[in-house]
N, C-alpha and C. Protein backbone atom coordinates (compact mmCIF):
# COMPACT_ATOMS: atom_id res chain seq x y z
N UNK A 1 10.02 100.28 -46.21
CA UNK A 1 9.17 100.46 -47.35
C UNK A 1 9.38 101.81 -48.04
N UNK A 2 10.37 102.73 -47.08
CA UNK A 2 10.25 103.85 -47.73
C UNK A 2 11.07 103.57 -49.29
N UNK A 3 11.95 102.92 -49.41
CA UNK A 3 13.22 102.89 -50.12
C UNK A 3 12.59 102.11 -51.39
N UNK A 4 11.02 102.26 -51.50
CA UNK A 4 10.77 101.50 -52.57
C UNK A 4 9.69 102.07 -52.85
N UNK A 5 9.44 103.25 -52.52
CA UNK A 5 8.20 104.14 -53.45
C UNK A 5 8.67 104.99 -54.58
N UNK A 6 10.50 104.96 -54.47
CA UNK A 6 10.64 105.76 -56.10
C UNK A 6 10.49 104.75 -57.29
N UNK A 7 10.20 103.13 -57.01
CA UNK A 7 10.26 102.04 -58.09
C UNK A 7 9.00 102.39 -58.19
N UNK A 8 9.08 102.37 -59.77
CA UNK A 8 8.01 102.21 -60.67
C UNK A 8 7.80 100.43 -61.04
N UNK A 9 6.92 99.85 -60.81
CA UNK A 9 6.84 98.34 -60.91
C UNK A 9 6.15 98.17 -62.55
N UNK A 10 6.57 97.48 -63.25
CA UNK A 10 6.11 96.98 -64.44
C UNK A 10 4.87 96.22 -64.83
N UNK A 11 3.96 96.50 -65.89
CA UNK A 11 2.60 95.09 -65.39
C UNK A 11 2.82 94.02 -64.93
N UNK A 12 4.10 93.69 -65.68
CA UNK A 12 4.38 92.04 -65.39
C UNK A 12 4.63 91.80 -63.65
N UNK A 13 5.85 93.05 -63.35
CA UNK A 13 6.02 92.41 -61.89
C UNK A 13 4.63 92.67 -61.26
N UNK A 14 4.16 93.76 -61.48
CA UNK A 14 2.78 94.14 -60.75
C UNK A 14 1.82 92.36 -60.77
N UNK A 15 2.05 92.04 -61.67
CA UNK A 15 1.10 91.06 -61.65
C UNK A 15 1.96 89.78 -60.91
N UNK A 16 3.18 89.35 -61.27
CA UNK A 16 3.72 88.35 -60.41
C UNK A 16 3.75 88.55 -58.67
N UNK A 17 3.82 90.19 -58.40
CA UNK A 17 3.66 90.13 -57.26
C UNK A 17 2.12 89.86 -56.44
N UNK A 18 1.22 89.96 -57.07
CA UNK A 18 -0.36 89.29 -56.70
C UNK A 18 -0.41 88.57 -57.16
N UNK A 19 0.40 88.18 -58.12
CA UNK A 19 -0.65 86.56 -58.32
C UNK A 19 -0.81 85.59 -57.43
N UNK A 20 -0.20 85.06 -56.49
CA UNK A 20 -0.20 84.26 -55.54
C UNK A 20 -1.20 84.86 -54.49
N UNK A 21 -1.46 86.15 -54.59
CA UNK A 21 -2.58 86.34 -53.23
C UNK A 21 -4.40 86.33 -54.26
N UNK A 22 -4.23 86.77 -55.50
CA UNK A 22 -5.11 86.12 -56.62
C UNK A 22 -5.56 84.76 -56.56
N UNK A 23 -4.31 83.95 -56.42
CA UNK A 23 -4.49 82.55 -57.20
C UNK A 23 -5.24 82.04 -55.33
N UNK A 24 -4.82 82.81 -54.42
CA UNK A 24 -5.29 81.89 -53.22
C UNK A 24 -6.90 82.30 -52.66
N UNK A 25 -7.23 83.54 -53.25
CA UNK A 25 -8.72 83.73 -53.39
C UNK A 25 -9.55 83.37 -54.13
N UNK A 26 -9.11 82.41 -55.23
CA UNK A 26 -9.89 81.37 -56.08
C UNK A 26 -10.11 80.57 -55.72
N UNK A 27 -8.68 79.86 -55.14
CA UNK A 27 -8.93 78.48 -54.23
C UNK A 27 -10.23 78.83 -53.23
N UNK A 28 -10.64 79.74 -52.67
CA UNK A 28 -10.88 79.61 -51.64
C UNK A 28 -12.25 79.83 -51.80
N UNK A 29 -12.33 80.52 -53.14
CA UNK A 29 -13.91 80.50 -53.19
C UNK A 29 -14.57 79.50 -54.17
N UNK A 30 -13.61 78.45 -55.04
CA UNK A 30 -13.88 77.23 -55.26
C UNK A 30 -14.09 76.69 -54.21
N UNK A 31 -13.45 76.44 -53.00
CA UNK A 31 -13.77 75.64 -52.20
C UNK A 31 -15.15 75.61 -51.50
N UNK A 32 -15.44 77.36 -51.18
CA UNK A 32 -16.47 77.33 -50.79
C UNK A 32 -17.34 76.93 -51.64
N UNK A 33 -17.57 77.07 -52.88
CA UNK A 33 -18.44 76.69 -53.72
C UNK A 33 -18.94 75.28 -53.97
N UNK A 34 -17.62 74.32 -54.18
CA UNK A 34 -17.96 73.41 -53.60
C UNK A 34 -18.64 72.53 -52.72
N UNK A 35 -18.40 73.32 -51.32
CA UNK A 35 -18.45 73.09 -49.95
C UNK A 35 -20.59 73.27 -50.19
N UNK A 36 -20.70 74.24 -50.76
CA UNK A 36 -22.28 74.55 -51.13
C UNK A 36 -22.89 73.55 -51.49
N UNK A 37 -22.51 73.77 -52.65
CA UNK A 37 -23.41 72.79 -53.42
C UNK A 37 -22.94 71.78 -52.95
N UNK A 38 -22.26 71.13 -52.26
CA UNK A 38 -22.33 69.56 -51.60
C UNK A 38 -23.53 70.09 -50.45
N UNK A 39 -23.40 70.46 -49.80
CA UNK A 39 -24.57 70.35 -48.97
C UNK A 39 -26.18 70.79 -49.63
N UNK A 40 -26.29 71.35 -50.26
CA UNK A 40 -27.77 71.63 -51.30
C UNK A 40 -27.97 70.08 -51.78
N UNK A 41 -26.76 69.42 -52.37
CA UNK A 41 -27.16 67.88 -52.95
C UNK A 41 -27.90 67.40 -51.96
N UNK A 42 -26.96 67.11 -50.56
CA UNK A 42 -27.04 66.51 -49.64
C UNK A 42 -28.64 66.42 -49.03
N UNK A 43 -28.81 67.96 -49.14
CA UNK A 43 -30.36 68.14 -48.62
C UNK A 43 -31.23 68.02 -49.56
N UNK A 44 -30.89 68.19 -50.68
CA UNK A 44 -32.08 68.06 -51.96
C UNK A 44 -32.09 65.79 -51.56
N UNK A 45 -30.90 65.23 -52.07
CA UNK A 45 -31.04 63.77 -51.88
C UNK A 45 -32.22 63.61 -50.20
N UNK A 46 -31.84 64.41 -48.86
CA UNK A 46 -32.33 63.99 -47.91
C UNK A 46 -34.13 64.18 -48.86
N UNK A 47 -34.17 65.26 -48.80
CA UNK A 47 -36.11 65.34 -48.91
C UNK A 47 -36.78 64.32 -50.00
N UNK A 48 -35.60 63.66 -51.10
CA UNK A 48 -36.27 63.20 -52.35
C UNK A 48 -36.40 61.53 -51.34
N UNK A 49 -35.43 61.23 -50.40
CA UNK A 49 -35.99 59.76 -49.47
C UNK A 49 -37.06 59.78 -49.05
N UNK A 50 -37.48 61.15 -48.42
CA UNK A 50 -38.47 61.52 -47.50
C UNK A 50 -39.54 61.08 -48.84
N UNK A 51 -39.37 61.99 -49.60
CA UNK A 51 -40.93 61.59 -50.17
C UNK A 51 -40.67 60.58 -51.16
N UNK A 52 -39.94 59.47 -51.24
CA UNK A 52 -40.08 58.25 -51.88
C UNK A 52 -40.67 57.14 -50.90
N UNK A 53 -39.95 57.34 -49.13
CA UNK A 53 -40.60 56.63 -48.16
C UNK A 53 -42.24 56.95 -47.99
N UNK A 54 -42.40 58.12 -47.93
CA UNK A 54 -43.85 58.47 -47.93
C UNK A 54 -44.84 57.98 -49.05
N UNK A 55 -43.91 57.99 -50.27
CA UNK A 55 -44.90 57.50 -51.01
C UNK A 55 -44.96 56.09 -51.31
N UNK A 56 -43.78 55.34 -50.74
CA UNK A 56 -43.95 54.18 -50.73
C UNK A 56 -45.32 53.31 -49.72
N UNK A 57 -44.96 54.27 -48.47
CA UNK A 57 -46.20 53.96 -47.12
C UNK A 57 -47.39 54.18 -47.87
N UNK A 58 -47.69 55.05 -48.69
CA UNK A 58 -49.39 55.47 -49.18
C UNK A 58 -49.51 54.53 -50.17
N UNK A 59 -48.69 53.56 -51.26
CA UNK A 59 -49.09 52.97 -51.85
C UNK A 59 -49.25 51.31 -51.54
N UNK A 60 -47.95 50.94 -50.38
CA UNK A 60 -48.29 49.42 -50.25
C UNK A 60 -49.56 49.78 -49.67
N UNK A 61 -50.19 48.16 -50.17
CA UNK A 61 -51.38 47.86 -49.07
C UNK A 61 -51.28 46.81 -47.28
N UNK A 62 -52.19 47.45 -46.95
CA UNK A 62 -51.96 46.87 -45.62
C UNK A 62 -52.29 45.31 -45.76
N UNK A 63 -51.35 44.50 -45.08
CA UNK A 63 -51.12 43.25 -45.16
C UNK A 63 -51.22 42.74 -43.74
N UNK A 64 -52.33 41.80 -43.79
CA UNK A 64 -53.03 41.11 -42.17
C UNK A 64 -51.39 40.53 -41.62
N UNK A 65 -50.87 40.64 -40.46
CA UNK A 65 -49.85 39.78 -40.13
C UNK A 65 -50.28 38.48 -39.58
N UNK A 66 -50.07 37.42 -39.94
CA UNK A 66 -49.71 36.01 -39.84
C UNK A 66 -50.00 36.16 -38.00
N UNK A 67 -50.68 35.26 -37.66
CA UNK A 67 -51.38 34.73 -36.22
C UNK A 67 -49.84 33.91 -35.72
């Protein structure tokens, strides 16, 4: 590494040489982001069953079962 601190690097290479470690910390925090909000759905959908079952139980009426 010594033999390459008298190069002066250009924006452009400066930037081709990160872009690939750039472009793979996007991926990665799209993914996580993703990865989130799928589970927030997941749990928001779980509680909205919960209280559609609940409110389904409080509104039927109780029905005698057949002898």
């Amino acid at each position: 590494m010594a033999d390459h601190q008298e190069q002066t690097l250009t924006p452009r290479e400066m930037v081709r040489a990160h872009l690939p470690i750039v472009l793979d910390l996007i991926k990665t925090a799209s993914l996580v982001v993703v990865a989130v909000s799928g589970m927030l759905v997941s749990h928001h959908t779980h509680e909205m069953s919960l209280e559609i079952k609940s409110a389904n139980n409080q509104t039927t009426p109780m029905i005698d079962p057949m002898p």
